[in-house]
Protein backbone atom coordinates (compact mmCIF):
# COMPACT_ATOMS: atom_id res chain seq x y z
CA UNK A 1 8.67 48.15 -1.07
CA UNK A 2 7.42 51.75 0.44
CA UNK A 3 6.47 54.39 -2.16
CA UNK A 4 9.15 56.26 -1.11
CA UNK A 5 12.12 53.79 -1.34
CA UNK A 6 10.44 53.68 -4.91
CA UNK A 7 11.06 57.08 -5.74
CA UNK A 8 14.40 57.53 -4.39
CA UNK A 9 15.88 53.93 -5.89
CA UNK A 10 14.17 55.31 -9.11
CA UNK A 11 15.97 59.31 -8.52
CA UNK A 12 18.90 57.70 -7.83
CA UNK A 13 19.30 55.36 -10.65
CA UNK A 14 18.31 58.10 -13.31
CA UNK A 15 21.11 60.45 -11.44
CA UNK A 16 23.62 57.91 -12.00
CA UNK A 17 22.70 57.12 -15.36
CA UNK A 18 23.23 61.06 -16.24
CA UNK A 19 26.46 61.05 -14.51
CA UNK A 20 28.62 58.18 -16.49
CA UNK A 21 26.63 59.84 -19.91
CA UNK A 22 28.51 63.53 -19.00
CA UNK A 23 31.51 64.33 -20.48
CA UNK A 24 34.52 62.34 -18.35
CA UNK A 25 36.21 65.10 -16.35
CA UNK A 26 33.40 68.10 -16.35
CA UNK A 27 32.10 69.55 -13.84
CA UNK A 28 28.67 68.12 -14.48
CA UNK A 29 30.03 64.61 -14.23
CA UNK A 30 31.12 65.94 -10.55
CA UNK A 31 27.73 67.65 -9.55
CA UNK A 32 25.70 64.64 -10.63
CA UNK A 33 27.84 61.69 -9.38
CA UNK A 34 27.96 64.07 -6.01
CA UNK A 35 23.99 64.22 -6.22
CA UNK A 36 24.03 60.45 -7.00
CA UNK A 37 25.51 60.09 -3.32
CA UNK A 38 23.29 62.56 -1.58
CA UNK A 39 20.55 60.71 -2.71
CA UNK A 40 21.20 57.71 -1.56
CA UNK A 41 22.58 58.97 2.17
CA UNK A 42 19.61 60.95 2.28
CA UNK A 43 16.88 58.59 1.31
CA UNK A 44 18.56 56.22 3.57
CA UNK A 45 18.63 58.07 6.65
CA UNK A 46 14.96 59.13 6.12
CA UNK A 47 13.73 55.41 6.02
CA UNK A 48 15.15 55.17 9.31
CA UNK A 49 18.11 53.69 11.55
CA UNK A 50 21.06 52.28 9.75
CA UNK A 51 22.39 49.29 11.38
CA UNK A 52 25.87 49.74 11.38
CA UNK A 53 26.32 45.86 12.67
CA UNK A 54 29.41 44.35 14.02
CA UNK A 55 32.60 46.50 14.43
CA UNK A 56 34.85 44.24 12.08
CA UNK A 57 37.57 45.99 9.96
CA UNK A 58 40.02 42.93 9.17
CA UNK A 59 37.39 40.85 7.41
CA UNK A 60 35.85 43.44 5.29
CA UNK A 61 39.12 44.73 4.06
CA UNK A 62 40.39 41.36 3.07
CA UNK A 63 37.50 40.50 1.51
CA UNK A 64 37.85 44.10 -0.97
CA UNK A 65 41.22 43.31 -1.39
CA UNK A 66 40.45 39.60 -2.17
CA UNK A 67 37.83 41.21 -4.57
CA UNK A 68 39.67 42.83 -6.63
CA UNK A 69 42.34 40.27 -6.98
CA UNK A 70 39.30 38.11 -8.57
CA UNK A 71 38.64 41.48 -10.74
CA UNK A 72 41.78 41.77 -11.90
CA UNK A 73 42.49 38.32 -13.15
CA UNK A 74 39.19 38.46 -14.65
CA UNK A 75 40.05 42.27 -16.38
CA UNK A 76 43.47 40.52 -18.23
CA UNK A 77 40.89 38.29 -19.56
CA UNK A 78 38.05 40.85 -20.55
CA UNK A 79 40.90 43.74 -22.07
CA UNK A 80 41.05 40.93 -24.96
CA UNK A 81 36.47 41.18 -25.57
CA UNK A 82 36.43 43.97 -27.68
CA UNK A 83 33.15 44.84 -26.45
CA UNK A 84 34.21 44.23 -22.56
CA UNK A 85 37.40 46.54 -23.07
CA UNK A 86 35.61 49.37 -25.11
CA UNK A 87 32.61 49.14 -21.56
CA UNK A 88 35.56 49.08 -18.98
CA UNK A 89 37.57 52.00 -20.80
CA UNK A 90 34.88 53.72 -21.12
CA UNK A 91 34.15 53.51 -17.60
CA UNK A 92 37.89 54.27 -16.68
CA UNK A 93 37.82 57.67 -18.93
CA UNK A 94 36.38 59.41 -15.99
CA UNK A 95 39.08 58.36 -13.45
CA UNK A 96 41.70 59.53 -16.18
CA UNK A 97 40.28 63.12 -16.39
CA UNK A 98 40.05 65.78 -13.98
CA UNK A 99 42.04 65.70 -10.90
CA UNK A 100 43.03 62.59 -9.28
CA UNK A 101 41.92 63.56 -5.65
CA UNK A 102 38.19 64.84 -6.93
CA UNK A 103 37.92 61.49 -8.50
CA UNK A 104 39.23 59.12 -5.69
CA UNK A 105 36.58 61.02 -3.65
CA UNK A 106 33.55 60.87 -5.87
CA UNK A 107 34.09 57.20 -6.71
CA UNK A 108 34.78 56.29 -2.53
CA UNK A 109 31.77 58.52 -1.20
CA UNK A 110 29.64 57.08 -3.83
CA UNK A 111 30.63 53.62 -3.25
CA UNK A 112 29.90 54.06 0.50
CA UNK A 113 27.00 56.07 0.04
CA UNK A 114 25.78 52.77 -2.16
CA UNK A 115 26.22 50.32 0.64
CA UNK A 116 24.27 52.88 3.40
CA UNK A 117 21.24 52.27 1.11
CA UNK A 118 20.79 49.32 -0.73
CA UNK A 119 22.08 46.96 2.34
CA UNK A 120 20.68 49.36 4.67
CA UNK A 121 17.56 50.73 4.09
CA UNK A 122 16.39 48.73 1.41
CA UNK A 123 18.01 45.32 2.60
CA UNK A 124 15.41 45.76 5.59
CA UNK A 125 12.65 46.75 3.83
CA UNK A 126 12.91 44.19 0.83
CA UNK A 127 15.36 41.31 1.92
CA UNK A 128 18.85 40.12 0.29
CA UNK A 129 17.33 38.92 -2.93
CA UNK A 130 14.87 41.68 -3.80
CA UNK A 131 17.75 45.04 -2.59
CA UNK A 132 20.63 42.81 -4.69
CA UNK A 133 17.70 42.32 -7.89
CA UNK A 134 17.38 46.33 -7.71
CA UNK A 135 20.80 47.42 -7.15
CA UNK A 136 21.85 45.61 -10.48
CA UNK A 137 18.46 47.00 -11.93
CA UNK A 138 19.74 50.61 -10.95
CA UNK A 139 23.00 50.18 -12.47
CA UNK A 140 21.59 49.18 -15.92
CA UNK A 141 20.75 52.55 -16.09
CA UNK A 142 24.61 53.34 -16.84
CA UNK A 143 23.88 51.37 -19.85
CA UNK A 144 27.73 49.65 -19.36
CA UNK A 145 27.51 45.90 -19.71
CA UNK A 146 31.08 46.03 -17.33
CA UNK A 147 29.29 47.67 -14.80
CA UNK A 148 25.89 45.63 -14.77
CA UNK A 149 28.53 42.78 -14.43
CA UNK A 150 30.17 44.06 -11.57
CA UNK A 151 27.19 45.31 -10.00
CA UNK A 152 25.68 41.80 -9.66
CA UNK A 153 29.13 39.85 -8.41
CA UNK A 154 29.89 42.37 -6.02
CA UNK A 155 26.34 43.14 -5.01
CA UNK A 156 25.70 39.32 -4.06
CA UNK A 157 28.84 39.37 -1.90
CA UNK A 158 27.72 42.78 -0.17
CA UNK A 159 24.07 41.27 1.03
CA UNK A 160 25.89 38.54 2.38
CA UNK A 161 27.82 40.19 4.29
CA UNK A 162 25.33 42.75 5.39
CA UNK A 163 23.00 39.36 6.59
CA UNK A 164 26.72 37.83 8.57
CA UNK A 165 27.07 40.90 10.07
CA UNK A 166 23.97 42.22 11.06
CA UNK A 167 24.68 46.01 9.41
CA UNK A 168 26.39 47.84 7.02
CA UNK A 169 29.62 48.82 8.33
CA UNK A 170 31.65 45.67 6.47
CA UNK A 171 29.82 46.23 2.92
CA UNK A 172 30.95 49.78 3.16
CA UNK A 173 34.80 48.84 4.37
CA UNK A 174 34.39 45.99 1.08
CA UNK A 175 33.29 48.31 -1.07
CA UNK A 176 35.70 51.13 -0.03
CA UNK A 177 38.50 49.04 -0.16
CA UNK A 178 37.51 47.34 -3.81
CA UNK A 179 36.79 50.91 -5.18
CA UNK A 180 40.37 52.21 -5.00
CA UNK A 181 41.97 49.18 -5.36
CA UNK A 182 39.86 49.17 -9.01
CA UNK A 183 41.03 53.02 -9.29
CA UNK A 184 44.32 52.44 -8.84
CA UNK A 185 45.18 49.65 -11.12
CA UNK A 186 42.90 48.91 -13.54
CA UNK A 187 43.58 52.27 -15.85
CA UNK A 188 46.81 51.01 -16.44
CA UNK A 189 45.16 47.87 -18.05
CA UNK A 190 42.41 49.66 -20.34
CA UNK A 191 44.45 52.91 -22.63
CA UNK A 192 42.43 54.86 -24.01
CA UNK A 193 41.08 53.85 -27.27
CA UNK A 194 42.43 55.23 -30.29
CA UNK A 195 40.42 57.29 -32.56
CA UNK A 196 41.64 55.79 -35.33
CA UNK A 197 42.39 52.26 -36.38
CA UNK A 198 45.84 51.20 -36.89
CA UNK A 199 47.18 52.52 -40.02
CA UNK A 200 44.51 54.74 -41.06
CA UNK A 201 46.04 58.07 -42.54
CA UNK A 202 44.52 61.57 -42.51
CA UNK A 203 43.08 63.26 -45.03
CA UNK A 204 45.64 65.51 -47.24
């Protein structure tokens, strides 16, 4: 891999790390999770071309929606791993706070901004196997077991569809789709957690 797909794989990843450890809602979490997405678009575009591939919207969308069907079923299962539903609502705090539109829009553009990358530039300079290995690698960096999860399901399914279609236009329309499909529903599945256990009583 070029020294400078390095450095930006490596900026990136330490961006998004900072960004899920702000405060859900602040306007750091917004800034960071914004320079999260530059990053990638930019160190994408700078490596060169971006195939965009064949012009297929049907497919990809079906396949996000078919996605997070599979996510779903899987989230009724995880909401009852303690450690699972404390990752997952963790993760959902941020789409709870703040406003609903800044959200949708940090989590889409981000998403997308993903795909342009790691099945773009560094699919063509590393291969399916090697960009998949390091986009899982740069989501460890969150430190959420959910998301490391997630990242390697869903980042599988992208390559292959970036090598079937020659580009990235139907990992980006997957990944789109999935994104606020996930946004919209799961919340509703993972409350917050309580502060307290069940019965506790406060202090006189």
């Amino acid at each position: 891999m070029k020294p400078f797909l390095a450095a930006v794989t490596a900026a990136g990843s330490g961006l998004l790390g900072a960004s899920l450890a702000s405060r859900p809602g602040s306007r750091r979490f917004h800034v960071l999770t914004a320079s999260v997405a530059t990053t990638w678009l930019a160190g994408a575009h700078a490596a060169g071309p971006v195939p965009r591939g064949r012009r297929d919207v049907v497919r990809p969308v079906a396949a996000g929606a078919g996605a997070f069907g599979v996510f779903y079923g899987c989230a009724l299962v995880a909401r009852r791993i303690p450690p699972l539903r404390r990752a997952i609502t963790g993760v959902l705090d941020h789409a709870r706070r703040g406003s609903t539109a800044s959200v949708a829009a940090t989590t889409l553009v981000t998403g997308a901004a993903e795909e342009v990358f790691f099945r773009g530039a560094l699919y063509d300079a590393t291969g399916a196997r090697t960009s998949t290995a390091l986009y899982v690698l740069s989501t460890t960096a969150t430190r959420n077991p959910a998301l490391v999860l997630a990242s390697a399901v869903m980042g599988t399914l992208f390559a292959w569809q970036r090598h079937r279609s020659g580009g990235v236009q139907a990992p980006v329309l997957t990944h789109v789709v999935w994104s606020a499909l996930m946004l919209g529903f799961m919340p509703r599945l993972f409350p917050p957690e309580p502060l307290d256990p069940p019965g506790a009583r406060s202090p006189e």
